[in-house]
PDB file of N, CA and C in Angstrom:
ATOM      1  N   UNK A   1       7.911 -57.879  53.892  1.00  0.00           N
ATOM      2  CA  UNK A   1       7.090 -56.693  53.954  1.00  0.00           C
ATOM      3  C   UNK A   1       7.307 -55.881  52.677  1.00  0.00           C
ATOM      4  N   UNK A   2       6.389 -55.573  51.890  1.00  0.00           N
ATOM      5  CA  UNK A   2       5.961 -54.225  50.873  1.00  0.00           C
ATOM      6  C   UNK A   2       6.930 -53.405  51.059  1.00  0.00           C
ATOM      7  N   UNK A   3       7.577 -52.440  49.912  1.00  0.00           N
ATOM      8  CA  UNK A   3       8.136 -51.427  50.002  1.00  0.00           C
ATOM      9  C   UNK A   3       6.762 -50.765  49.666  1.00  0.00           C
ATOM     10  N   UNK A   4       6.538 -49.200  50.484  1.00  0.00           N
ATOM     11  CA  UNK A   4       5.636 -48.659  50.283  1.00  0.00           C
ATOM     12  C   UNK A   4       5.749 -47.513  49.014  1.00  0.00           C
ATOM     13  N   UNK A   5       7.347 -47.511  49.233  1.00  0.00           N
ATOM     14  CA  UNK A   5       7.940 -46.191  48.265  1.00  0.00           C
ATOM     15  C   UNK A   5       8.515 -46.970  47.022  1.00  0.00           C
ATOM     16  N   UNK A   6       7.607 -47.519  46.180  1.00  0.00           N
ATOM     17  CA  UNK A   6       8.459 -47.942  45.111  1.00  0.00           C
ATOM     18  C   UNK A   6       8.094 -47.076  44.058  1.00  0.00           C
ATOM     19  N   UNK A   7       9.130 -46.421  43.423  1.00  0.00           N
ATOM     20  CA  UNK A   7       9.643 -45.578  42.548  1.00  0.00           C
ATOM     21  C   UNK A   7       9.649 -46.219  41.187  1.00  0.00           C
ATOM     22  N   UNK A   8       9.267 -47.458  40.987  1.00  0.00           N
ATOM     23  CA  UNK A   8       9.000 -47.645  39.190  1.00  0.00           C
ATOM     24  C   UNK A   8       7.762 -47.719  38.575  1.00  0.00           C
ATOM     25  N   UNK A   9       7.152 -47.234  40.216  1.00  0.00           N
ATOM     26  CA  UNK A   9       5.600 -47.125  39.428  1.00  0.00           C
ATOM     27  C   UNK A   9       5.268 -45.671  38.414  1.00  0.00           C
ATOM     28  N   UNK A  10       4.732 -45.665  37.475  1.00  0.00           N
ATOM     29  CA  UNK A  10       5.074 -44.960  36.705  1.00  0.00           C
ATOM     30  C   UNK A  10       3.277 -43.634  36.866  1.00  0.00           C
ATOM     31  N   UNK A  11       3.982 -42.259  36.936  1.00  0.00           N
ATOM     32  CA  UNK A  11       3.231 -41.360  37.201  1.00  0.00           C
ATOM     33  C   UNK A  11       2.432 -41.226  35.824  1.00  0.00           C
ATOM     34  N   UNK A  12       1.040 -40.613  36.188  1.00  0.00           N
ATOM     35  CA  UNK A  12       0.259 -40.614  35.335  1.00  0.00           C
ATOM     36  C   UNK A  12       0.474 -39.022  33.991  1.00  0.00           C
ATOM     37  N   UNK A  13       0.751 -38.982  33.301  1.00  0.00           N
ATOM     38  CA  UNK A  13       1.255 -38.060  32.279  1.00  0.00           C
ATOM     39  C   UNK A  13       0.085 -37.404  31.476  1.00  0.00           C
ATOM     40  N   UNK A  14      -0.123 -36.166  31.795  1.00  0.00           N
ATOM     41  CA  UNK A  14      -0.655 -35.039  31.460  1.00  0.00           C
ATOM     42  C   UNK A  14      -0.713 -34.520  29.863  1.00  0.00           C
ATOM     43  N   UNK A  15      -1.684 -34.695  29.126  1.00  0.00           N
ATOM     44  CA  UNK A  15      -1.664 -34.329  27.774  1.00  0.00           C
ATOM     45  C   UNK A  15      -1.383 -33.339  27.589  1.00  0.00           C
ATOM     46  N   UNK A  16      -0.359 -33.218  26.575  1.00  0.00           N
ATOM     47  CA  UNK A  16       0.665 -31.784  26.782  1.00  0.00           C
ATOM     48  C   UNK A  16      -0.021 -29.962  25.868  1.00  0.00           C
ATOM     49  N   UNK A  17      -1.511 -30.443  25.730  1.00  0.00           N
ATOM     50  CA  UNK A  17      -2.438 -29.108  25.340  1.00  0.00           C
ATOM     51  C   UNK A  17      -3.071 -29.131  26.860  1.00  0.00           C
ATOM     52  N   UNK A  18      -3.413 -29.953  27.235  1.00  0.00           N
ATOM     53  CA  UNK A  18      -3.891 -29.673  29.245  1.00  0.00           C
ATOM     54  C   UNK A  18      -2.798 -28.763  29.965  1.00  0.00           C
ATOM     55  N   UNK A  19      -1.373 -29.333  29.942  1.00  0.00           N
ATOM     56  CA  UNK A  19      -0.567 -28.852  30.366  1.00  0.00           C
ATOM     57  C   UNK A  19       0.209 -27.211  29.582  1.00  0.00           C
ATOM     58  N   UNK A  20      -0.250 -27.253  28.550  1.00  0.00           N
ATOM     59  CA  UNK A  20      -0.204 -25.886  27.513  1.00  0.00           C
ATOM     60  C   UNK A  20      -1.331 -24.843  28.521  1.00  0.00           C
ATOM     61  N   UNK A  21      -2.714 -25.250  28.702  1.00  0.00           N
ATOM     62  CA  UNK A  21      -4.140 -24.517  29.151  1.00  0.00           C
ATOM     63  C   UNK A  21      -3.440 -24.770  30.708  1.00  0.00           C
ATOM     64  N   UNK A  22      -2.630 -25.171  31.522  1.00  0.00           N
ATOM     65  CA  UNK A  22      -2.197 -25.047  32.696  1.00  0.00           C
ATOM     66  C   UNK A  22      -2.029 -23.848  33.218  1.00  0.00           C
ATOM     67  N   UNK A  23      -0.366 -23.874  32.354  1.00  0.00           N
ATOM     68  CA  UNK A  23       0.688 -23.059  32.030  1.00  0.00           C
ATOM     69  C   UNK A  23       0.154 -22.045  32.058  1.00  0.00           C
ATOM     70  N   UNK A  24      -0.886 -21.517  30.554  1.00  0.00           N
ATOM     71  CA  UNK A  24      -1.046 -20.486  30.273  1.00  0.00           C
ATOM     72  C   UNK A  24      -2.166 -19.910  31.697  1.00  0.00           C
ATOM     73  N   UNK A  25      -2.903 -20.597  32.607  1.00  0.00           N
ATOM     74  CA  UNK A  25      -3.697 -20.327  33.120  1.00  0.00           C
ATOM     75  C   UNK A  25      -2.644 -19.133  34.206  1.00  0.00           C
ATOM     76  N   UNK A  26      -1.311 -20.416  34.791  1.00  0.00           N
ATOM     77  CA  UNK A  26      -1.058 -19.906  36.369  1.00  0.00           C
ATOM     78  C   UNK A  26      -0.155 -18.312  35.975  1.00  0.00           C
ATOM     79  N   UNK A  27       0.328 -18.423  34.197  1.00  0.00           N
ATOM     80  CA  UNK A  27       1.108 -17.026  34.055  1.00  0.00           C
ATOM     81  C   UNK A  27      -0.077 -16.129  34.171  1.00  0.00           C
ATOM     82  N   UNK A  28      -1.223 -16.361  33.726  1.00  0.00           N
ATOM     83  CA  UNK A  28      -2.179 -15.139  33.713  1.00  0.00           C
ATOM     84  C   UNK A  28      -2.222 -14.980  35.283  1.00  0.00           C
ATOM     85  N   UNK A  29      -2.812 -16.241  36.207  1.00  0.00           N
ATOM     86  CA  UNK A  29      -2.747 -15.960  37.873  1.00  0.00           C
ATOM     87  C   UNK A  29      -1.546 -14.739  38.100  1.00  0.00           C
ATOM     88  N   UNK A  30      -0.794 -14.844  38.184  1.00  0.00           N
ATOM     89  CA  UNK A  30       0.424 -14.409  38.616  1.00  0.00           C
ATOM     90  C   UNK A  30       0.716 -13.202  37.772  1.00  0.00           C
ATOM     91  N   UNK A  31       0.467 -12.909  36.696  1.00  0.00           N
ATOM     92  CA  UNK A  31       0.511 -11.592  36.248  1.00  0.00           C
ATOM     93  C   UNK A  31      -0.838 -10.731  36.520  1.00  0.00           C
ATOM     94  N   UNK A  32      -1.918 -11.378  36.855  1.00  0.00           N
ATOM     95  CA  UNK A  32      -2.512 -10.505  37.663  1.00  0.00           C
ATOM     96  C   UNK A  32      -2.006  -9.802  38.914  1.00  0.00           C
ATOM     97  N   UNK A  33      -1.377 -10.909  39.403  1.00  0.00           N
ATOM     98  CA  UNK A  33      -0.859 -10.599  41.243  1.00  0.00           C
ATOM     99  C   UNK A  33       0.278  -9.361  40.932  1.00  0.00           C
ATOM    100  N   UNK A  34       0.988 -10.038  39.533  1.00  0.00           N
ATOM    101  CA  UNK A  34       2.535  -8.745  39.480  1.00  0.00           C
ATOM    102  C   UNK A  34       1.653  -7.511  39.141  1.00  0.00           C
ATOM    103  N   UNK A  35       0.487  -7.349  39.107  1.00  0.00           N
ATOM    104  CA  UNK A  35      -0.282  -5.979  38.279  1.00  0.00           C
ATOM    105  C   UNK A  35      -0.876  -5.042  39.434  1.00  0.00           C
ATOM    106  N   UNK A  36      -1.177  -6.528  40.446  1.00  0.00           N
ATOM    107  CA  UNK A  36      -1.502  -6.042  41.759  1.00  0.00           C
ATOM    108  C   UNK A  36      -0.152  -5.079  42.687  1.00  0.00           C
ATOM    109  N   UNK A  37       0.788  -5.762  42.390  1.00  0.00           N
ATOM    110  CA  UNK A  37       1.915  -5.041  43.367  1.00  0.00           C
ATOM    111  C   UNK A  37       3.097  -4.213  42.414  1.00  0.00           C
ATOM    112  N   UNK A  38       2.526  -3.593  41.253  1.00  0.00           N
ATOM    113  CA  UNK A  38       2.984  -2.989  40.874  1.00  0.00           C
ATOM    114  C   UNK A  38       1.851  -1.700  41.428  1.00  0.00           C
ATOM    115  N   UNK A  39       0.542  -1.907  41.132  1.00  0.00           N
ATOM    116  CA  UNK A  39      -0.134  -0.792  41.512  1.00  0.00           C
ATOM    117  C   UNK A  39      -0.012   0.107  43.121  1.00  0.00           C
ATOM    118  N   UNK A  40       0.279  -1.042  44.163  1.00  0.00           N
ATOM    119  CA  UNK A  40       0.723  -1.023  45.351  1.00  0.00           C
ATOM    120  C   UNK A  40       1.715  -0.109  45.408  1.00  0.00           C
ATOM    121  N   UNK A  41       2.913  -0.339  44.221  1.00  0.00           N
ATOM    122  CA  UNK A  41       4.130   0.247  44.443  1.00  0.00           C
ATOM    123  C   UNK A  41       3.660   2.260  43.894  1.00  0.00           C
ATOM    124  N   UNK A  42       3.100   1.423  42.838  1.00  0.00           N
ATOM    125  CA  UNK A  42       3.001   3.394  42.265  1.00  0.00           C
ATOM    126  C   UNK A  42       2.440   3.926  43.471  1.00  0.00           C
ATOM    127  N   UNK A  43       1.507   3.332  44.382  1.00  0.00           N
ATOM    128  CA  UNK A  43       0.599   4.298  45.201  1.00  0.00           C
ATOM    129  C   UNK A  43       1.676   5.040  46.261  1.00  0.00           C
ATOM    130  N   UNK A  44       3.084   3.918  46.583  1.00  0.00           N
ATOM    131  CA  UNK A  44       3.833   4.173  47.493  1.00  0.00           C
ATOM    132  C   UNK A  44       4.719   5.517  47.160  1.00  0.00           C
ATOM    133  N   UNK A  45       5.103   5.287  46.022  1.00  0.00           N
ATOM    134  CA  UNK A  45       5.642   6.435  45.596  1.00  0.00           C
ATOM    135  C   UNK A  45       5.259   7.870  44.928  1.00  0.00           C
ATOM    136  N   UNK A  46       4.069   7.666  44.964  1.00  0.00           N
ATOM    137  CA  UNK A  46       2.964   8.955  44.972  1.00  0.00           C
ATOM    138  C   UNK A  46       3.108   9.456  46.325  1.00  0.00           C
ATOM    139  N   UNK A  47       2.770   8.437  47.166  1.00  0.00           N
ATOM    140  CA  UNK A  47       2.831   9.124  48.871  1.00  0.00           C
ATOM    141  C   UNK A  47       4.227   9.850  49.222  1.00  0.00           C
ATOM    142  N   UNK A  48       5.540   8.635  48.610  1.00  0.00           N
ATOM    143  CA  UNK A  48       6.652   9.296  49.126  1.00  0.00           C
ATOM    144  C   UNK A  48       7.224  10.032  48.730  1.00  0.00           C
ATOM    145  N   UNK A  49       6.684  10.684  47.082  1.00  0.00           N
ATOM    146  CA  UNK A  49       7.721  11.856  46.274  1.00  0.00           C
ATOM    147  C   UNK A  49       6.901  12.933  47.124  1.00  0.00           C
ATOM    148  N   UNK A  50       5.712  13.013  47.835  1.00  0.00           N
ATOM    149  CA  UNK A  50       5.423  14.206  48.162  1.00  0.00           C
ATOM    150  C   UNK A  50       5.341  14.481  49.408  1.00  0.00           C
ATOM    151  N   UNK A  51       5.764  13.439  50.345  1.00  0.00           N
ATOM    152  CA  UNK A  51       6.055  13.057  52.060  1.00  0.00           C
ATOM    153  C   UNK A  51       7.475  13.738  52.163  1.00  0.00           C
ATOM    154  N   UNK A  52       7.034  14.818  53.974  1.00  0.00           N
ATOM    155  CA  UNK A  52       8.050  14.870  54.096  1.00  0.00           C
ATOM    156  C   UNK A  52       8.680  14.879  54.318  1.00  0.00           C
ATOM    157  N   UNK A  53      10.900  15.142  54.424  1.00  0.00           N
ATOM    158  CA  UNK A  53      11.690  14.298  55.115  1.00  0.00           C
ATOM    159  C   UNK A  53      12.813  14.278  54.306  1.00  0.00           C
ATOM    160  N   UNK A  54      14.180  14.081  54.823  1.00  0.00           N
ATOM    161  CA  UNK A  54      15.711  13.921  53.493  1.00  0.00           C
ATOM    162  C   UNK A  54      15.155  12.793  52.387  1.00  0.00           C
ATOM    163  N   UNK A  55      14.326  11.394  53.283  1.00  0.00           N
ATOM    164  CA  UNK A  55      15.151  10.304  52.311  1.00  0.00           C
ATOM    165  C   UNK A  55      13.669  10.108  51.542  1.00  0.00           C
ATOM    166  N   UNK A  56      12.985  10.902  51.541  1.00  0.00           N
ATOM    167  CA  UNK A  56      11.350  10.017  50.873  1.00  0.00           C
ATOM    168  C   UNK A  56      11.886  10.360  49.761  1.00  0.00           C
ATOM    169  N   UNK A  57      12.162  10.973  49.073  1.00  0.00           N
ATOM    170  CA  UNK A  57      12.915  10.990  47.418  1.00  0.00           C
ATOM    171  C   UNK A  57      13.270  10.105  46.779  1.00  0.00           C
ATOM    172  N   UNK A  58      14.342   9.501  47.728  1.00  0.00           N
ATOM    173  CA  UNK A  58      14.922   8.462  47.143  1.00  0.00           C
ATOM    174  C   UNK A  58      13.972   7.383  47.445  1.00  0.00           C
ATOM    175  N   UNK A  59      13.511   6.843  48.832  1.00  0.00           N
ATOM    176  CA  UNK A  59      12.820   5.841  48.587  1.00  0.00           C
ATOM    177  C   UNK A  59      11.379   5.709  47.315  1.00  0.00           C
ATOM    178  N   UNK A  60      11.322   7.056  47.540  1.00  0.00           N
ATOM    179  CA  UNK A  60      10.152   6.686  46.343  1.00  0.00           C
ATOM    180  C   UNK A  60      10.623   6.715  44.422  1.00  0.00           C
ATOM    181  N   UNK A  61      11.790   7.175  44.576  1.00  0.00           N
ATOM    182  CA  UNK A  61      12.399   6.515  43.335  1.00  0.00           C
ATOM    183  C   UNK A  61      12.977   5.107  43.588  1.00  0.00           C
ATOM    184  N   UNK A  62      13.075   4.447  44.678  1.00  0.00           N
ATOM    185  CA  UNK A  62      13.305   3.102  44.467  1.00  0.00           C
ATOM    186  C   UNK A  62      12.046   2.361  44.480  1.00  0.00           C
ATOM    187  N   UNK A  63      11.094   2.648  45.039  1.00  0.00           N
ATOM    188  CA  UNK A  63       9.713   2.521  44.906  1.00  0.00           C
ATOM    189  C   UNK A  63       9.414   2.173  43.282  1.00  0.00           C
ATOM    190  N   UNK A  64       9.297   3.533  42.817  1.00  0.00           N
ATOM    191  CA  UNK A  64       9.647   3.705  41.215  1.00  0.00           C
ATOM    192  C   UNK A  64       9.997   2.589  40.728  1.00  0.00           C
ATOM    193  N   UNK A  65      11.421   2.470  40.954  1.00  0.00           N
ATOM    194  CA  UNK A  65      11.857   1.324  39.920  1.00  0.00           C
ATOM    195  C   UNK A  65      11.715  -0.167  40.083  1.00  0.00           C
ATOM    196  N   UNK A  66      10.910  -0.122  40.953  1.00  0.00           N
ATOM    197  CA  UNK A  66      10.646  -1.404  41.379  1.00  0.00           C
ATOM    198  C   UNK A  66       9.604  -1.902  40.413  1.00  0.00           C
ATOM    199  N   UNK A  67       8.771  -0.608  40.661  1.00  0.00           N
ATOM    200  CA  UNK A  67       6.929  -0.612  39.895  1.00  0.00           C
ATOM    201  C   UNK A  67       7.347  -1.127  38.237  1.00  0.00           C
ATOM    202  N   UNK A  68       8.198  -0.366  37.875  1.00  0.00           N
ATOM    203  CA  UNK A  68       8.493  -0.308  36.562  1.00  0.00           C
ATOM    204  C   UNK A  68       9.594  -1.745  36.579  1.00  0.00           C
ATOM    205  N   UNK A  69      10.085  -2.392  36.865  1.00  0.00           N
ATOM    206  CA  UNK A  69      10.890  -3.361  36.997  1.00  0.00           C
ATOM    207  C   UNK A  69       9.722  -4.433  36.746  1.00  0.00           C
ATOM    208  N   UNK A  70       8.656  -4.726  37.502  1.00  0.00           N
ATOM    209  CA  UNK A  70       7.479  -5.360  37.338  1.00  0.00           C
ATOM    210  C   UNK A  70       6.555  -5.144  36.063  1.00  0.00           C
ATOM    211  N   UNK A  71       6.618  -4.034  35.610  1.00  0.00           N
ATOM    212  CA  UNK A  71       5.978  -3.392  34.392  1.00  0.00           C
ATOM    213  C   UNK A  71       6.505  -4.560  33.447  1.00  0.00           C
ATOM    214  N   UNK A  72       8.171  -4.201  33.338  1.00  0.00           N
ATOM    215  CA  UNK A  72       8.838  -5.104  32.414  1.00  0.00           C
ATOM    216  C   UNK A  72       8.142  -6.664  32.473  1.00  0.00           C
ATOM    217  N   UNK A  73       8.149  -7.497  33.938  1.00  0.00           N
ATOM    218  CA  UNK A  73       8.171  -8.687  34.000  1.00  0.00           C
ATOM    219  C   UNK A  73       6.607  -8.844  33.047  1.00  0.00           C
ATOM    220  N   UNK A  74       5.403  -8.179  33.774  1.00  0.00           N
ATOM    221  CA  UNK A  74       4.098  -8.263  33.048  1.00  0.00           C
ATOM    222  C   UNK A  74       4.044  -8.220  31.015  1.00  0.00           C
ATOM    223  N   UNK A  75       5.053  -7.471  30.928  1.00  0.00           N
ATOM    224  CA  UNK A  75       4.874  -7.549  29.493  1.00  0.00           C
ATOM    225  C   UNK A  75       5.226  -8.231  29.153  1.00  0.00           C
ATOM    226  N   UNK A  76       6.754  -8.848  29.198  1.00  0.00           N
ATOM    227  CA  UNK A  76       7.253 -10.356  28.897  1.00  0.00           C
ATOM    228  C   UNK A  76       6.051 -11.377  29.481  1.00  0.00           C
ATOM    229  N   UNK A  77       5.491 -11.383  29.716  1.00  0.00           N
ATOM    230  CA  UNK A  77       4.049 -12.468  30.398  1.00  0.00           C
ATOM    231  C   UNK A  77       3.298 -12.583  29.721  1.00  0.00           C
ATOM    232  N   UNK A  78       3.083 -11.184  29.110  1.00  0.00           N
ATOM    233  CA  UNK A  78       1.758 -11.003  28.006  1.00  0.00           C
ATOM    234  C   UNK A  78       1.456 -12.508  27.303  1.00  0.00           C
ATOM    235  N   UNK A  79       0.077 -12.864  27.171  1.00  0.00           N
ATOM    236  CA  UNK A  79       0.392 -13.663  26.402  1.00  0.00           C
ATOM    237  C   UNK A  79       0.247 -14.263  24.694  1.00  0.00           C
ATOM    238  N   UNK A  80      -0.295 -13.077  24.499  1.00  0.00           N
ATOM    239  CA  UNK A  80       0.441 -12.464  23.066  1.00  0.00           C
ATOM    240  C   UNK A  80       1.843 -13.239  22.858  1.00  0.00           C
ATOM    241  N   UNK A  81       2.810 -12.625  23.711  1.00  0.00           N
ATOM    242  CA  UNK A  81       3.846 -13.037  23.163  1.00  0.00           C
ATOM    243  C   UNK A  81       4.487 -14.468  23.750  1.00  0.00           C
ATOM    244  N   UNK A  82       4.024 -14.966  24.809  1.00  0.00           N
ATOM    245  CA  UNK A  82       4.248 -16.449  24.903  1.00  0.00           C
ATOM    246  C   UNK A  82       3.598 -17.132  24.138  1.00  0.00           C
ATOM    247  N   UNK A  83       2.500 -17.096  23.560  1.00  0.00           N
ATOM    248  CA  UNK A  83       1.501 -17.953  22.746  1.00  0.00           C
ATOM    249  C   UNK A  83       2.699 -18.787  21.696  1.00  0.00           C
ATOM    250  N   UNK A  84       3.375 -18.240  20.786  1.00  0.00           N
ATOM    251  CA  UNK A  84       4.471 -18.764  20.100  1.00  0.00           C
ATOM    252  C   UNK A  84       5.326 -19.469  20.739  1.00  0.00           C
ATOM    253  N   UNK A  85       5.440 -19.468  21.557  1.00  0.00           N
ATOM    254  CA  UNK A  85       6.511 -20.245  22.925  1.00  0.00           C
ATOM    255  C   UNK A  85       5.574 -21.814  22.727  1.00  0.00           C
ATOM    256  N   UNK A  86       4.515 -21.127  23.607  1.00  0.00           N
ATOM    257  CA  UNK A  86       4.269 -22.448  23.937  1.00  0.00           C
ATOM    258  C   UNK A  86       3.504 -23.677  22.492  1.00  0.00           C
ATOM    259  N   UNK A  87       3.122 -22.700  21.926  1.00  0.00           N
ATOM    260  CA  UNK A  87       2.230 -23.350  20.234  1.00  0.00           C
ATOM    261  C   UNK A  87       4.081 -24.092  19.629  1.00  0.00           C
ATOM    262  N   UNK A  88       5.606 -23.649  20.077  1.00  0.00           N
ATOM    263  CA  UNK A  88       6.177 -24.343  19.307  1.00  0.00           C
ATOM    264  C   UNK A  88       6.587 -25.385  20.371  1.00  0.00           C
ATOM    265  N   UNK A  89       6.305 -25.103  21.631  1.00  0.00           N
ATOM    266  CA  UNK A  89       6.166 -26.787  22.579  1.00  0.00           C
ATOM    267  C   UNK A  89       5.480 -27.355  21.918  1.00  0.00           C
ATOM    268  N   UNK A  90       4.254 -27.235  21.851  1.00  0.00           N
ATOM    269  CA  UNK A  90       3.263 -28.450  21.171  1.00  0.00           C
ATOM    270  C   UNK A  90       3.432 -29.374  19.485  1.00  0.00           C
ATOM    271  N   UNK A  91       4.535 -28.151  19.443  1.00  0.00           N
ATOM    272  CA  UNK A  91       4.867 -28.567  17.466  1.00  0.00           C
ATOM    273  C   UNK A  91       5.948 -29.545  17.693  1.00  0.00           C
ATOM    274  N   UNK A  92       6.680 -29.297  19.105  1.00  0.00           N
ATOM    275  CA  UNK A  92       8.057 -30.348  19.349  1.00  0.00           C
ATOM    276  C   UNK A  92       7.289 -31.957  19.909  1.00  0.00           C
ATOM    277  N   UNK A  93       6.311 -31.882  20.834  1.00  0.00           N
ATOM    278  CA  UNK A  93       5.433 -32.502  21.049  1.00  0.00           C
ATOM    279  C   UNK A  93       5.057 -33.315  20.171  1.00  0.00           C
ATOM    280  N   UNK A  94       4.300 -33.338  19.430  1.00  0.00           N
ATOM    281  CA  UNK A  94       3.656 -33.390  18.109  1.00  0.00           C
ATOM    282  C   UNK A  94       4.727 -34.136  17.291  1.00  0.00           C
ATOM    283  N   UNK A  95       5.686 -33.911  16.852  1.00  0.00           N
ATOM    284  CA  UNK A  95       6.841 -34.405  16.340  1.00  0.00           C
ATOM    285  C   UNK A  95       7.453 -35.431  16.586  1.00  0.00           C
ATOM    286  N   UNK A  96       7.393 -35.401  18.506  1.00  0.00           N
ATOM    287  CA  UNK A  96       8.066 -36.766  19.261  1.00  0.00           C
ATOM    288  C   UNK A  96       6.876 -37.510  19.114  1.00  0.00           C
ATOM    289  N   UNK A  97       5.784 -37.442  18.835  1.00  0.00           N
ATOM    290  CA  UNK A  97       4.668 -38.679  19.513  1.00  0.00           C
ATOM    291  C   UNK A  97       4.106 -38.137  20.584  1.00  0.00           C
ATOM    292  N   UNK A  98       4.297 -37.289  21.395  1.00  0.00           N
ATOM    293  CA  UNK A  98       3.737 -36.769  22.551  1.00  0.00           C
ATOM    294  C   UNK A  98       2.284 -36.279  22.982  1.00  0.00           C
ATOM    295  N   UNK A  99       2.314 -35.801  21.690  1.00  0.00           N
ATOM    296  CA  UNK A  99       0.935 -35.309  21.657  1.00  0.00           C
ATOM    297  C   UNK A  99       0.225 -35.127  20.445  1.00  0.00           C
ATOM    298  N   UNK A 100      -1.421 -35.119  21.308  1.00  0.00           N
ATOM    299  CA  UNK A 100      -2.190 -35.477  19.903  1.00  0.00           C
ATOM    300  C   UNK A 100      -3.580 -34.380  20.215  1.00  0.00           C
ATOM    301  N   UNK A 101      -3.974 -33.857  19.458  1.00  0.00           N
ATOM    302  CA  UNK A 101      -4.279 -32.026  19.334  1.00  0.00           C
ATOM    303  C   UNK A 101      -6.157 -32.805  20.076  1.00  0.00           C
ATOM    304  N   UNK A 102      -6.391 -32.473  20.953  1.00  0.00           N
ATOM    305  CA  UNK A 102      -7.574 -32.433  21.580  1.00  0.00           C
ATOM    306  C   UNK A 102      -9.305 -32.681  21.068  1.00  0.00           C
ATOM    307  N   UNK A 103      -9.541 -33.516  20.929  1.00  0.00           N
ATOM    308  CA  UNK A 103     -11.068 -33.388  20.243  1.00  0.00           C
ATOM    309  C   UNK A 103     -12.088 -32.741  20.490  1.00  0.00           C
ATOM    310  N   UNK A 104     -12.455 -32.659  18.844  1.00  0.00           N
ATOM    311  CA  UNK A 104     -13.609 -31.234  19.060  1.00  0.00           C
ATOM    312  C   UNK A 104     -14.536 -31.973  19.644  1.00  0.00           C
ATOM    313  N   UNK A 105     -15.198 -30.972  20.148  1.00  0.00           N
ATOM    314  CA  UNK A 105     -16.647 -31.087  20.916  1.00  0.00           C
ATOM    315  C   UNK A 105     -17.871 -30.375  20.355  1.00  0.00           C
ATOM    316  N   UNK A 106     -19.078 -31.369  20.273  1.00  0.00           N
ATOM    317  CA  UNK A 106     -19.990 -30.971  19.378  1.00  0.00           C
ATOM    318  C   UNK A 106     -20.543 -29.665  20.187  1.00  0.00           C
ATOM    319  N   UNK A 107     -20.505 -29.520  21.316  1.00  0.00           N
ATOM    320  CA  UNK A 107     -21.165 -28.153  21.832  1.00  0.00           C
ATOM    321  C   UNK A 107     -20.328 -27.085  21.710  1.00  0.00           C
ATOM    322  N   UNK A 108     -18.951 -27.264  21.156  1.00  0.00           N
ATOM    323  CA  UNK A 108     -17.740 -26.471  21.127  1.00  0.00           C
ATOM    324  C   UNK A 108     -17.877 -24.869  20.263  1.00  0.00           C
ATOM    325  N   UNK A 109     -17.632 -23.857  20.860  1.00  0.00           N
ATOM    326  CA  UNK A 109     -17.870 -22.693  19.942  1.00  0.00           C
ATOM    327  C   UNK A 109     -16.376 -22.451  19.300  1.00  0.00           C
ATOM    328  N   UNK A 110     -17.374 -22.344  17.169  1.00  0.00           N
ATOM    329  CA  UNK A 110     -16.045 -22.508  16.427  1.00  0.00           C
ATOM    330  C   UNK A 110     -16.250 -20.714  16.206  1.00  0.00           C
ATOM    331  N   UNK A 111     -15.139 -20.781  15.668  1.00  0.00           N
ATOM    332  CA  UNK A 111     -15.168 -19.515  14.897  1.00  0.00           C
ATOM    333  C   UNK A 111     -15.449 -19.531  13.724  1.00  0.00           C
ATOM    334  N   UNK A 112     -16.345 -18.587  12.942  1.00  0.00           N
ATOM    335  CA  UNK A 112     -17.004 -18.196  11.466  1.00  0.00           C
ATOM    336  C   UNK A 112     -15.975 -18.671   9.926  1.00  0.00           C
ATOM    337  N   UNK A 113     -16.088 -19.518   9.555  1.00  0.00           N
ATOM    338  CA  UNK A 113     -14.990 -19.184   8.332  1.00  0.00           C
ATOM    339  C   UNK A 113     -15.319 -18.279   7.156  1.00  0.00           C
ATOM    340  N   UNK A 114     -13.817 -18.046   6.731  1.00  0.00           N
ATOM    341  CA  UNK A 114     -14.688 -16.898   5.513  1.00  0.00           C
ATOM    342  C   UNK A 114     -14.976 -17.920   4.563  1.00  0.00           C
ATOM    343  N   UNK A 115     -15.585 -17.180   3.647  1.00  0.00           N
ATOM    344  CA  UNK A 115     -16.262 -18.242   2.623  1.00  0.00           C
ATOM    345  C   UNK A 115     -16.050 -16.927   1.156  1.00  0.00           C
ATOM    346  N   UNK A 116     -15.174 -17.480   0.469  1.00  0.00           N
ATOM    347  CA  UNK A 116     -14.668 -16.995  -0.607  1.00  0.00           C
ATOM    348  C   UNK A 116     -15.383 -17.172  -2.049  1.00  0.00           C
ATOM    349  N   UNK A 117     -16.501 -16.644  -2.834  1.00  0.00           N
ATOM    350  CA  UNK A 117     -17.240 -16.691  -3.916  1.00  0.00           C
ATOM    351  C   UNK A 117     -16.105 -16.348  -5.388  1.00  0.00           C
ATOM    352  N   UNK A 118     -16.118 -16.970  -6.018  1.00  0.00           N
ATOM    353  CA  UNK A 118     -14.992 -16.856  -7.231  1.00  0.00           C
ATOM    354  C   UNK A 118     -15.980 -16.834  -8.464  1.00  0.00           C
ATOM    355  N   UNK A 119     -16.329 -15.705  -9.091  1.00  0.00           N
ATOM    356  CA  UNK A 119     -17.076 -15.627 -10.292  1.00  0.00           C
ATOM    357  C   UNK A 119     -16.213 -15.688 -11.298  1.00  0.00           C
TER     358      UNK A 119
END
């Protein structure tokens, strides 16, 4: 009888600019969501610095730092500043054999080049 689970069959491997446009897709997912429950949080602590009672103070400064704790994570996300992250995956890539930079497409929108006149 067949082993059904044989493990040397070899998984199909993801071109590593697909897997770059992945990446960059699920951090944007998810820093939407952290943008979502940071806004959640400010609303909480709007309600609780002015609710009243001994402890709404404090909870809404822990509220606070929560919002702003998330603030942090979203900016490290930006992807401004991962873009260099992941552009020097693709340069390590690139280096091993791994990868090979995506073909243009004739319907593809380029960007304008400048065009430099030298009199």
């Amino acid at each position: 009888m067949a082993n059904t689970d044989d493990t040397s069959k070899k998984t199909p491997t993801t071109h590593p600019s697909a897997e770059a446009s992945n990446l960059e897709q699920a951090i944007n997912s998810e820093r939407a969501r952290l943008l979502q429950v940071h806004s959640v949080l400010h609303c909480l602590y709007e309600v609780l610095l002015y609710a009243d009672g001994e402890d709404t103070t404090t909870y809404a400064e822990a509220a606070h730092l929560a919002a702003m704790l998330i603030d942090d994570v979203v900016v490290n996300l930006d992807p401004v500043k991962l873009r260099p992250m992941i552009d020097a995956i693709e340069r390590k890539a690139r280096v091993e054999g791994r990868y090979t930079p995506p073909e243009p497409r004739d319907d593809a929108v380029r960007e304008p080049r400048a065009v430099y006149i030298v009199h």
